[in-house]
Protein backbone atom coordinates (compact mmCIF):
# COMPACT_ATOMS: atom_id res chain seq x y z
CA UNK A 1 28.74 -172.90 129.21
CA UNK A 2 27.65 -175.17 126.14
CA UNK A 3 24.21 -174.20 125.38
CA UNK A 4 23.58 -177.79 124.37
CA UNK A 5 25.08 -179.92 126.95
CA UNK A 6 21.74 -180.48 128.72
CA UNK A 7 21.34 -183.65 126.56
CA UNK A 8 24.75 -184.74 127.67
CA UNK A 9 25.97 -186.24 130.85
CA UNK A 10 29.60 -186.11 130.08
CA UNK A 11 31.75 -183.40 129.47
CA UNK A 12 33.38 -182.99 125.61
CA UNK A 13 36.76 -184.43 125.33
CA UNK A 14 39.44 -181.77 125.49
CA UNK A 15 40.97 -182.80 121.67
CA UNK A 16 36.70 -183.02 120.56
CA UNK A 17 36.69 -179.06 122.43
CA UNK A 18 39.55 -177.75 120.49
CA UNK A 19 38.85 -179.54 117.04
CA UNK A 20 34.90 -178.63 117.21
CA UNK A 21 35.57 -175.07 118.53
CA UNK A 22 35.23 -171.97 115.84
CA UNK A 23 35.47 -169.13 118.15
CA UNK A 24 39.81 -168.22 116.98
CA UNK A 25 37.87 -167.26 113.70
CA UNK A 26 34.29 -166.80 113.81
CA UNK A 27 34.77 -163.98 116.38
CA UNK A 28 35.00 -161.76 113.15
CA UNK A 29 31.38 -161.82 113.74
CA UNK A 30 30.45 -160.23 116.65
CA UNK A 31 29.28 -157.30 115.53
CA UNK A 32 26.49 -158.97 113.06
CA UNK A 33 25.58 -161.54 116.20
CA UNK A 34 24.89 -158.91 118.11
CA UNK A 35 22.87 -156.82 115.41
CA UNK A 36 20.71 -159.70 114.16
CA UNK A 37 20.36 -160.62 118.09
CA UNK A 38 18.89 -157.19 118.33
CA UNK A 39 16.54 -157.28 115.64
CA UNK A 40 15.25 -160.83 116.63
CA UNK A 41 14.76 -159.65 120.17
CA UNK A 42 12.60 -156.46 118.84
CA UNK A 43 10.30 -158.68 116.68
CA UNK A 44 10.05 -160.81 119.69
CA UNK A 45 8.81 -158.34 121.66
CA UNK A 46 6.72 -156.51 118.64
CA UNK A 47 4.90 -159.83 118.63
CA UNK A 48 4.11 -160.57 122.34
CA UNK A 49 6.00 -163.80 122.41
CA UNK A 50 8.27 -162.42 125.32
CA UNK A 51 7.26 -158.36 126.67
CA UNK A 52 7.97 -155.22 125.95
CA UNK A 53 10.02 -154.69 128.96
CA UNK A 54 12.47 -158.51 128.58
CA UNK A 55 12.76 -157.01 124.75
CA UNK A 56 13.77 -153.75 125.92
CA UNK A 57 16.38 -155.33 128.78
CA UNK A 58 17.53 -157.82 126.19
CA UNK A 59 18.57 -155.20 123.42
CA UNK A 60 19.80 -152.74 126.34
CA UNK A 61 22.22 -155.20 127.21
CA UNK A 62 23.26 -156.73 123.53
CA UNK A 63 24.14 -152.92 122.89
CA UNK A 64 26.66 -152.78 125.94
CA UNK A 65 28.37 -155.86 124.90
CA UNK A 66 28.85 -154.70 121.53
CA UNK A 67 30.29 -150.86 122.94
CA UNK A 68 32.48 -153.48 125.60
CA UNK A 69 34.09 -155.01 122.93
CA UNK A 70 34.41 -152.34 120.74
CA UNK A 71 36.10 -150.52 123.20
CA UNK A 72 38.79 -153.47 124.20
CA UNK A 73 36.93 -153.21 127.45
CA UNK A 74 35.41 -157.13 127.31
CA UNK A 75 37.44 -159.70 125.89
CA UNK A 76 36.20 -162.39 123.07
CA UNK A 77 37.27 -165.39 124.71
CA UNK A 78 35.71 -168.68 127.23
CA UNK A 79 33.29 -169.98 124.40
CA UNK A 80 32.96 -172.67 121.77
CA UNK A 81 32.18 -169.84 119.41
CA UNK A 82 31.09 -166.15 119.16
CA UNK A 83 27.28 -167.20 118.95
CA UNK A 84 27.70 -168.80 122.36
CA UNK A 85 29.98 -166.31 123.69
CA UNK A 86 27.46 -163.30 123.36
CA UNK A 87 24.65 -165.36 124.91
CA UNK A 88 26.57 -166.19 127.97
CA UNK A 89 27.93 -162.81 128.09
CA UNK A 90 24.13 -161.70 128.14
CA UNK A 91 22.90 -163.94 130.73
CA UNK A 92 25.78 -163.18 132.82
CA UNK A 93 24.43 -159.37 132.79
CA UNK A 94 20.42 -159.73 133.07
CA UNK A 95 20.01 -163.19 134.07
CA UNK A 96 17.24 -165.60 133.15
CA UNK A 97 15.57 -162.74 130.88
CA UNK A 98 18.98 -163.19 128.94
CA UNK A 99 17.70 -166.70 128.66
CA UNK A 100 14.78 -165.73 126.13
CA UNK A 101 16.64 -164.61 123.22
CA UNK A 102 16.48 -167.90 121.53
CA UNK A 103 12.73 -168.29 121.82
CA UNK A 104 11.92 -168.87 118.32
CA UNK A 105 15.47 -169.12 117.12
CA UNK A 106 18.06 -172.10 115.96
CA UNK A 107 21.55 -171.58 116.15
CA UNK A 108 21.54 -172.62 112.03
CA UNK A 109 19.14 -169.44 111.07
CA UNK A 110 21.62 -167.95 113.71
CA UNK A 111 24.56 -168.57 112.10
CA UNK A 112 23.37 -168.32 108.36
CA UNK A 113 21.94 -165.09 109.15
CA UNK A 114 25.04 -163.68 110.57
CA UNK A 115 27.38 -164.78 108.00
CA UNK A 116 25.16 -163.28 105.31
CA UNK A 117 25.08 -159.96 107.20
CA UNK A 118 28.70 -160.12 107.05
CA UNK A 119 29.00 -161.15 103.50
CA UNK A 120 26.51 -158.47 102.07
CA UNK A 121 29.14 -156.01 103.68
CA UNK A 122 32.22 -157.85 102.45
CA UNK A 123 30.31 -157.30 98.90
CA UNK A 124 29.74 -153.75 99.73
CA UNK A 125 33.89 -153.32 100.40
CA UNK A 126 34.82 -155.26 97.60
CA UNK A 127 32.73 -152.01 95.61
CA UNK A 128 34.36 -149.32 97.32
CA UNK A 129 37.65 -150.63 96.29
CA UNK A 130 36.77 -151.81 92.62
CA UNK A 131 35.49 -148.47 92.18
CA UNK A 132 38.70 -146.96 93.97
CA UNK A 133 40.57 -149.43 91.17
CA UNK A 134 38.62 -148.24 88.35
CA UNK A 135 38.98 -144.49 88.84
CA UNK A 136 42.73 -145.07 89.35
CA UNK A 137 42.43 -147.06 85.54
CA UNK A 138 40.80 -144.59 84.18
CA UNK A 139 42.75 -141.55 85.16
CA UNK A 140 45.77 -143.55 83.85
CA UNK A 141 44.09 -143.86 80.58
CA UNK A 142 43.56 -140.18 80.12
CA UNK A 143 47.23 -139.20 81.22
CA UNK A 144 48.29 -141.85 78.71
CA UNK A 145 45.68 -140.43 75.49
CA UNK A 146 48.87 -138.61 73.86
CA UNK A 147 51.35 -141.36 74.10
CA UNK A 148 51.52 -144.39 71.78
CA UNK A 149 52.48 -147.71 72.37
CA UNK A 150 52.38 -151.01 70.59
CA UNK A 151 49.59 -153.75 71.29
CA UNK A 152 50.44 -157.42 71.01
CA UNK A 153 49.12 -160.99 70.52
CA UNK A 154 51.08 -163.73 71.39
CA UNK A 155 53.31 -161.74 72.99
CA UNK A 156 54.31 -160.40 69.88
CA UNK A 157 54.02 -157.00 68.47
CA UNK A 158 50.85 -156.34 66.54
CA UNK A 159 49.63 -153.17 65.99
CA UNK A 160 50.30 -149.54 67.46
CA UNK A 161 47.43 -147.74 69.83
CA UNK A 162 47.20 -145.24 71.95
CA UNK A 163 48.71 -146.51 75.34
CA UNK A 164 45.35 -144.84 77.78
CA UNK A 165 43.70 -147.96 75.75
CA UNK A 166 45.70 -150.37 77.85
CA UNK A 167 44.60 -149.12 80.87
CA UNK A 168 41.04 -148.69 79.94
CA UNK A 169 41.05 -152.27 78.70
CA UNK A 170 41.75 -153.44 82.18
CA UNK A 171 39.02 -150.53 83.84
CA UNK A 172 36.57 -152.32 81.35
CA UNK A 173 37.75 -155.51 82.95
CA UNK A 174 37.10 -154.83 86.54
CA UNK A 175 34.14 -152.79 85.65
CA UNK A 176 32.68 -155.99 84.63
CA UNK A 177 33.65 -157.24 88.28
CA UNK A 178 31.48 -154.26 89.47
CA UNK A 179 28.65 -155.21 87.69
CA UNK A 180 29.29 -159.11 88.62
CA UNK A 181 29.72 -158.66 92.47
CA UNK A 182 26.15 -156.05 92.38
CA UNK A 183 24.11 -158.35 90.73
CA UNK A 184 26.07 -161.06 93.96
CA UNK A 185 25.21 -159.04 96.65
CA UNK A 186 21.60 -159.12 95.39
CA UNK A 187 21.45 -162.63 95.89
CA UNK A 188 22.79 -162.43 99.08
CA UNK A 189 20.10 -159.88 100.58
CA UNK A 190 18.04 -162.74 101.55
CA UNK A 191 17.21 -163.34 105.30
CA UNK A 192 17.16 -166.71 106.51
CA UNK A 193 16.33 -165.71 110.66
CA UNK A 194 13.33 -167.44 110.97
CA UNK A 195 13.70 -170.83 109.40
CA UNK A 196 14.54 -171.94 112.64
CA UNK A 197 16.27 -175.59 112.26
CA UNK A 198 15.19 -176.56 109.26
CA UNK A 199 11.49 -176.38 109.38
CA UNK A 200 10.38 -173.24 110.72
CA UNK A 201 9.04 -172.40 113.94
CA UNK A 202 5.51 -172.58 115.92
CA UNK A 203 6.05 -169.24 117.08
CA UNK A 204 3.81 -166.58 116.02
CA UNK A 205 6.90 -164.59 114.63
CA UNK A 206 6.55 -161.29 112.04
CA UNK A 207 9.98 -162.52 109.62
CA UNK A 208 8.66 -158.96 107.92
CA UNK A 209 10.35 -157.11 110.86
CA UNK A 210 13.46 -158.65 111.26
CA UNK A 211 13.97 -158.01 107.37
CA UNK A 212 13.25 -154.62 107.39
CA UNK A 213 15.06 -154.42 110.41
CA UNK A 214 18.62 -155.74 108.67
CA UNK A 215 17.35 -154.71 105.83
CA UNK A 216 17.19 -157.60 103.57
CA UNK A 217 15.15 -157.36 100.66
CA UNK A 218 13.24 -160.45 101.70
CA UNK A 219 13.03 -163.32 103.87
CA UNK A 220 14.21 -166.76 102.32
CA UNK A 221 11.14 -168.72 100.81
CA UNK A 222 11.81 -171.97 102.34
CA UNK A 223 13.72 -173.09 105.46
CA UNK A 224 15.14 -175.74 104.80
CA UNK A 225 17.07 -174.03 102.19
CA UNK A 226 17.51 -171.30 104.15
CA UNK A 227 19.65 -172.89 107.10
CA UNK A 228 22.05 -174.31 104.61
CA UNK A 229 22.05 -172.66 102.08
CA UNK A 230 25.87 -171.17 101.24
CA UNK A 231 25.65 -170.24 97.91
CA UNK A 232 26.01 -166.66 98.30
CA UNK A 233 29.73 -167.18 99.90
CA UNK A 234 30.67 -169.25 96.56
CA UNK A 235 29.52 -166.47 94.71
CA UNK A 236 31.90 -163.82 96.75
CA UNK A 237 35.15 -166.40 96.54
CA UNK A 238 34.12 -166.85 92.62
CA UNK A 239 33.86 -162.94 92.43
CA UNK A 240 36.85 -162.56 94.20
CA UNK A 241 38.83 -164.92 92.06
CA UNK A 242 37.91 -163.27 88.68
CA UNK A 243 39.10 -159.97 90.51
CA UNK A 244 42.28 -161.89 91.34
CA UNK A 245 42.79 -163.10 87.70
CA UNK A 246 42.26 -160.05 86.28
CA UNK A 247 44.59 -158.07 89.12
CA UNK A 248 47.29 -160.85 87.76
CA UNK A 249 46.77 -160.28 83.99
CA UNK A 250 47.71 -156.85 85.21
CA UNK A 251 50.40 -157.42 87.18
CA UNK A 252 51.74 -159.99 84.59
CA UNK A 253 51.79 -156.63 81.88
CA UNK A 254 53.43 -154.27 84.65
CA UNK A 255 56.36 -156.64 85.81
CA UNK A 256 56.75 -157.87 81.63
CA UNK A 257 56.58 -153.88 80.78
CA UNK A 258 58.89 -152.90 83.71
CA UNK A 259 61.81 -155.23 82.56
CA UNK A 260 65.20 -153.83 80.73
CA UNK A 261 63.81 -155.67 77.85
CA UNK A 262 60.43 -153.93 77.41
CA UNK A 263 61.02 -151.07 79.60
CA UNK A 264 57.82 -149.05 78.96
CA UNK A 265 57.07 -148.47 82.34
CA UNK A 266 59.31 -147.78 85.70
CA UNK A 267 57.26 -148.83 88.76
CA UNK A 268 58.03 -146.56 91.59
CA UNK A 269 60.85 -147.19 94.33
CA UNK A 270 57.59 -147.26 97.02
CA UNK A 271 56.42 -150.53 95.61
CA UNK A 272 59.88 -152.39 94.88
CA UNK A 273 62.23 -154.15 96.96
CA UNK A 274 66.13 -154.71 95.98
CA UNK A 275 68.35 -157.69 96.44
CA UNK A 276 70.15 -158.55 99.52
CA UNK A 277 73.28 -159.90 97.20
CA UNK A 278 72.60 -157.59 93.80
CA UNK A 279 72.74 -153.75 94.64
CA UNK A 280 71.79 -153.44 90.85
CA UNK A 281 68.43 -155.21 91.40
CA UNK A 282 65.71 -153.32 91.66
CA UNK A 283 62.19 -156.28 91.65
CA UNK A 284 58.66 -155.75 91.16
CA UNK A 285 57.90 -157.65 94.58
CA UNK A 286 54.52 -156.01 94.69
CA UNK A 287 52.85 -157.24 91.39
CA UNK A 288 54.52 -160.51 91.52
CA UNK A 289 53.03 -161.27 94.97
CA UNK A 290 49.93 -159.96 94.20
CA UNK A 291 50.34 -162.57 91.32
CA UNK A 292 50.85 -165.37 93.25
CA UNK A 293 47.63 -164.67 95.97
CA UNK A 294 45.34 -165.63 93.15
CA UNK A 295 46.69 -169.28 93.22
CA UNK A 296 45.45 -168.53 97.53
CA UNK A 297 42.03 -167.09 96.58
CA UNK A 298 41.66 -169.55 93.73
CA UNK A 299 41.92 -171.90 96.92
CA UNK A 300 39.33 -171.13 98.83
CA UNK A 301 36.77 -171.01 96.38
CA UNK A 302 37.90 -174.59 95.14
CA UNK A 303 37.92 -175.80 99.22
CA UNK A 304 34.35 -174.30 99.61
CA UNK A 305 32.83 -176.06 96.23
CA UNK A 306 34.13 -179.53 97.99
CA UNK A 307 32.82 -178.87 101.08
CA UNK A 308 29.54 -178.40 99.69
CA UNK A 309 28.97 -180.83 97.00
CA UNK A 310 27.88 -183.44 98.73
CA UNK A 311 26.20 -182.00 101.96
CA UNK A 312 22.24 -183.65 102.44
CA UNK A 313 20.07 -180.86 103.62
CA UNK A 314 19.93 -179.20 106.01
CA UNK A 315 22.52 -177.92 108.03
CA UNK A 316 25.44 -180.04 108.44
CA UNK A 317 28.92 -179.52 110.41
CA UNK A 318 30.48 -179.25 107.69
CA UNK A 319 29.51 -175.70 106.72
CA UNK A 320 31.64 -175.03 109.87
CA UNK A 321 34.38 -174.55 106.74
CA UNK A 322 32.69 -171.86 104.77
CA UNK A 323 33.82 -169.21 107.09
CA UNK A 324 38.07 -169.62 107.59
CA UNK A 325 39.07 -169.62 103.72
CA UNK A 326 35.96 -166.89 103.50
CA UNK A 327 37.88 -164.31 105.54
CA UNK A 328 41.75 -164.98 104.48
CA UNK A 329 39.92 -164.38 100.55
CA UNK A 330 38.30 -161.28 101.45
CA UNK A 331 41.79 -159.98 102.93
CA UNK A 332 43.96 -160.92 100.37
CA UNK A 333 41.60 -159.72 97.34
CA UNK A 334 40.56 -155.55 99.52
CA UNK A 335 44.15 -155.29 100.44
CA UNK A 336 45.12 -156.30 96.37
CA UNK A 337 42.83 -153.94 95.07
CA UNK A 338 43.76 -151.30 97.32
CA UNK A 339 47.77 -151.24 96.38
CA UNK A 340 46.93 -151.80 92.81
CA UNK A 341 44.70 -148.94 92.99
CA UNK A 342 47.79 -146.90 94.96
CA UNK A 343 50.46 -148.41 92.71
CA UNK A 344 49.26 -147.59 89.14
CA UNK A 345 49.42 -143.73 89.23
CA UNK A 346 52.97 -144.18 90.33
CA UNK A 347 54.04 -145.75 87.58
CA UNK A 348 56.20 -143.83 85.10
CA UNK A 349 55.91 -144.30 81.37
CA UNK A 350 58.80 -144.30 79.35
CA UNK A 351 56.92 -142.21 76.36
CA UNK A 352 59.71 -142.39 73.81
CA UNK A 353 60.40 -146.27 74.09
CA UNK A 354 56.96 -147.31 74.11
CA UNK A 355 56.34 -145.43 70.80
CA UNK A 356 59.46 -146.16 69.22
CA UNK A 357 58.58 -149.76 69.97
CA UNK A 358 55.27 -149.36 68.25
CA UNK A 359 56.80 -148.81 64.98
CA UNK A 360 59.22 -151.48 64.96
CA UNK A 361 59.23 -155.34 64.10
CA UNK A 362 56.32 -154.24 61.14
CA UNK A 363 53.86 -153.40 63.30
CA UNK A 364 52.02 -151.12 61.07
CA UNK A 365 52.05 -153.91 58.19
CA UNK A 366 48.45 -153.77 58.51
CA UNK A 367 48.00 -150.28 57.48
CA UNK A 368 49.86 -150.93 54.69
CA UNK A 369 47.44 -153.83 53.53
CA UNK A 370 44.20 -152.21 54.54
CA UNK A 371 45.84 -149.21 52.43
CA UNK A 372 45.81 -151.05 49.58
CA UNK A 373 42.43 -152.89 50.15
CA UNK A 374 41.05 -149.22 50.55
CA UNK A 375 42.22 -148.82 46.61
CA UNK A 376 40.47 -151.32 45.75
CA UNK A 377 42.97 -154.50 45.81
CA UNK A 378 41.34 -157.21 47.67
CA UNK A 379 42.39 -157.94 51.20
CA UNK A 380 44.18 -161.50 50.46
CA UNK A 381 46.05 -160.18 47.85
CA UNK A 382 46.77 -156.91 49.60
CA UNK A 383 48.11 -159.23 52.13
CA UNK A 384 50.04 -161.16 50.27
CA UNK A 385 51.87 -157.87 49.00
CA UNK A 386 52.42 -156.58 52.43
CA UNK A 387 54.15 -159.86 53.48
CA UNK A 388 56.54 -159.38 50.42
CA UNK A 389 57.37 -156.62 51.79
CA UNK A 390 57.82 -157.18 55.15
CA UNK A 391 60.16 -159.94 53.52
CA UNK A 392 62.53 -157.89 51.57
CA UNK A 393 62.21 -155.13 54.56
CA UNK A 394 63.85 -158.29 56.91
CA UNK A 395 66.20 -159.34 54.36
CA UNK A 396 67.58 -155.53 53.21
CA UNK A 397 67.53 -154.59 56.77
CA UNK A 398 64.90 -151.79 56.62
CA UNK A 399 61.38 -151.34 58.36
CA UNK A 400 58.55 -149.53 56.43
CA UNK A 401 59.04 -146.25 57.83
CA UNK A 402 62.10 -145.55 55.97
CA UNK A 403 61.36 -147.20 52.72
CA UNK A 404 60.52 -144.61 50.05
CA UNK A 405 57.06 -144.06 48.22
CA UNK A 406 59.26 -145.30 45.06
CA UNK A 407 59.96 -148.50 46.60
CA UNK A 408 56.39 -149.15 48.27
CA UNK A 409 55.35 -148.85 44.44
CA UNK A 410 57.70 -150.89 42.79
CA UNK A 411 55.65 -153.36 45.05
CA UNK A 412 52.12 -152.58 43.31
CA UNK A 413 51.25 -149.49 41.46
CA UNK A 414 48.48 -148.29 43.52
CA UNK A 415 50.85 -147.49 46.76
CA UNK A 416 51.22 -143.66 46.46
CA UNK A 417 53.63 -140.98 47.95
CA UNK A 418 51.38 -140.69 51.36
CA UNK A 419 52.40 -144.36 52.05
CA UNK A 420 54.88 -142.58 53.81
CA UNK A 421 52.58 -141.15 56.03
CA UNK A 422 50.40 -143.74 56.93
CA UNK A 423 52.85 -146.06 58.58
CA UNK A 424 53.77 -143.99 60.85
CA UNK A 425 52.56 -145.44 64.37
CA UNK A 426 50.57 -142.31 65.46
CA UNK A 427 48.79 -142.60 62.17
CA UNK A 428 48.06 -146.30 62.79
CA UNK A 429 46.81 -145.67 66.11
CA UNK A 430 44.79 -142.90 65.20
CA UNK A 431 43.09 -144.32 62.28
CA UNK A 432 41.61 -146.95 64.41
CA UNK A 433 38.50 -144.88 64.58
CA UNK A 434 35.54 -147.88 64.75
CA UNK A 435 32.99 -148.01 67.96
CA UNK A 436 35.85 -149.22 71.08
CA UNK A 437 39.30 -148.57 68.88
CA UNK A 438 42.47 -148.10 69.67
CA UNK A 439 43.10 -144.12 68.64
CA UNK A 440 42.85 -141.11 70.84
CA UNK A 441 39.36 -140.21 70.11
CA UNK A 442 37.77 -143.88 70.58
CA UNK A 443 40.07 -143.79 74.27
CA UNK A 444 38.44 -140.96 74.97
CA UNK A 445 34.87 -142.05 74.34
CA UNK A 446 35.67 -144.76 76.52
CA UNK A 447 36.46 -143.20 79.11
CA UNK A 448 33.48 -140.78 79.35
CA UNK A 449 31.54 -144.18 79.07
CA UNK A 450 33.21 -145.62 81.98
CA UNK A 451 33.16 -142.61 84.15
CA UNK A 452 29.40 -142.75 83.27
CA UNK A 453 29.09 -146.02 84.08
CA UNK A 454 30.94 -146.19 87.22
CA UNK A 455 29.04 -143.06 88.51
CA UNK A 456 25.83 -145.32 89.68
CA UNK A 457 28.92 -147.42 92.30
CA UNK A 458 30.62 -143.96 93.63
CA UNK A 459 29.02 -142.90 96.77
């Protein structure tokens, strides 16, 4: 049964049925139907607008649905959505009492307040796993504080560091997705039940109960916001796209370091596939899908921005769309976390090729200025010296490790005998001692801070 068809003496065309009908998707919800259906039903009956007892039967009843279909033993199915599917299912079992949930409600609060309900704890998953994600960073980081490896811009080697900076880079990354989806979900705590349509409702209702109730920090301050209101799932698909570009940054540096070319890391057989015509192959299927789900999530947050640029107030069909893309996102970005955060202590790092790569192709050259800037040459001209030799290096075929002190000075008097020294890519790395630097003991400041900082997620 439609619970609107009493305005309408002829039944919905079958193609109208199927197009209009949300229930394949929106079924997700049952649970937070039934749980806001609850709490409306107890402020109902705090308030005297139906009794004690028709409160009591109501949220008797709404309690065995939810065990029925949490057990398999009723079946979702017969309705034009889930909203209409639990009130049938209600009536069915306690008649015309059943009837009386509604008093004082619109299916738009209905709906809004459900899908924030579900949201807040799509918000509170999307934690769990950015903190799983971050830990797994971080403990990467401090395996990696005695290796070196070289750092790049442009995709070209720049300067050496020590390789638990790489992965502490990213943990700052997603820590900043921590801090971004919090400050979302706080936003989101806002309870619309009780705006009724659009305008409120004459019913002498207590909002105060319902929000403490589902515990929202507050009810909305104005209805006709409140009812259409959808801002708070743009700000999970936005949050869940950053998280998606920064998971692809990442995967983009595993699959690039993985390859014969770079080969500083060898991801584990558990998360690669071979070739069906290649027994040689051996792919990085894992990070390269996760790679291309972004474009998907990236989706969905673009769909829902159309959808709701040009919707007049208040509710419209339209916002029908805010739920499909909603729940495909929230898949794709828990289950991408997840195997990242399962993937990345699996990896194997291939010590002695990362740090012989950090001290070739000049990537100390650097040092070698800033050494002579520290003497007292200034910087451009320091710079200019370092290039000339990087120059005749290139063109004698040596690298500025095995150049001796003699030559360095033939250069410019003030290099002296621990030039030799100082290019060396541990020393490089190390010497990068300023606040959030690349050497060992910066790494490791970092990670105490982001342990600390993480602490306040980690249940």
């Amino acid at each position: 049964m439609k619970l609107w068809e009493g305005r309408f003496d002829a039944p919905t065309a079958k193609n109208a049925d199927l197009f209009n009908d949300s229930l394949p998707f929106d079924r997700q919800l049952w649970a937070v139907d039934i749980m806001a259906s609850i709490a409306h039903a107890t402020m109902l009956g705090n308030c005297g607008i139906i009794s004690e007892s028709e409160s009591r039967a109501i949220c008797t009843a709404l309690n065995d649905i939810s065990a029925d279909i949490e057990s398999g033993k009723l079946e979702i199915r017969g309705a034009e959505d889930i909203h209409s599917f639990v009130e049938n299912e209600l009536v069915s079992r306690i008649g015309d009492t059943g009837k009386k949930l509604h008093t004082a409600r619109s299916r738009n609060d209905q709906v809004a307040t459900d899908f924030r309900l579900y949201v807040r704890a799509a918000f509170d998953s999307l934690t769990e796993s950015l903190v799983w994600l971050v830990q797994s960073l971080t403990d990467c980081a401090k395996y990696a504080l005695k290796y070196i490896m070289p750092g790049y811009t442009h995709l070209r080697k720049a300067q050496p560091m020590c390789a638990g900076h790489f992965f502490a880079a990213y943990a700052e990354m997603f820590m900043r997705d921590l801090d971004r989806v919090a400050s979302s979900r706080a936003r989101a705590n806002v309870m619309p039940l009780g705006s009724g349509a659009l305008a409120g409702t004459s019913y002498p209702i207590d909002r105060d109960i319902t929000c403490r109730l589902l515990e929202f920090d507050r009810p909305c301050e104005n209805s006709l916001d409140g009812v259409s209101d959808r801002d708070f799932v743009a700000e999970y698909l936005f949050d869940a796209s950053l998280i998606m570009a920064h998971l692809s940054r990442l995967c983009e540096d595993i699959i690039l370091y993985s390859t014969e070319e770079f080969g500083y890391f060898e991801i584990s057989d558990a998360y690669s596939t071979g070739s069906s015509i290649m027994p040689q192959k051996k792919n990085p299927d894992i990070p390269e899908l996760m790679r291309g789900k972004t474009g998907r999530v990236y989706g969905h947050l673009m769909a829902l921005l159309t959808t709701i640029k040009a919707i007049p107030l208040a509710y419209n069909k339209d916002l029908q769309e805010d739920k499909e893309g909603f729940f495909d996102a929230e898949r794709q970005v828990i289950n991408s976390l997840n195997i990242m955060a399962e993937m990345l202590p699996a990896i194997e790092l291939k010590t002695k090729k990362m740090s012989k790569a950090a001290e070739s192709e000049f990537c100390c050259a650097t040092d070698v200025a800033d050494y002579l800037a520290k003497k007292g040459v200034p910087f451009r001209t320091a710079h200019g010296v370092t290039g000339k030799i990087v120059r005749w290096c290139i063109e004698n075929r040596r690298t500025l490790q095995n150049m001796t002190a003699e030559e360095y000075a033939s250069f410019d008097e003030h290099f002296a005998p621990d030039i030799t020294e100082v290019v060396k890519a541990r020393a490089c790395a190390d010497a990068r001692t300023s606040y959030g630097g690349a050497s060992e003991a910066c790494v490791k400041e970092n990670i105490k801070s982001l342990k600390k900082r993480l602490a306040k997620y980690s249940k």
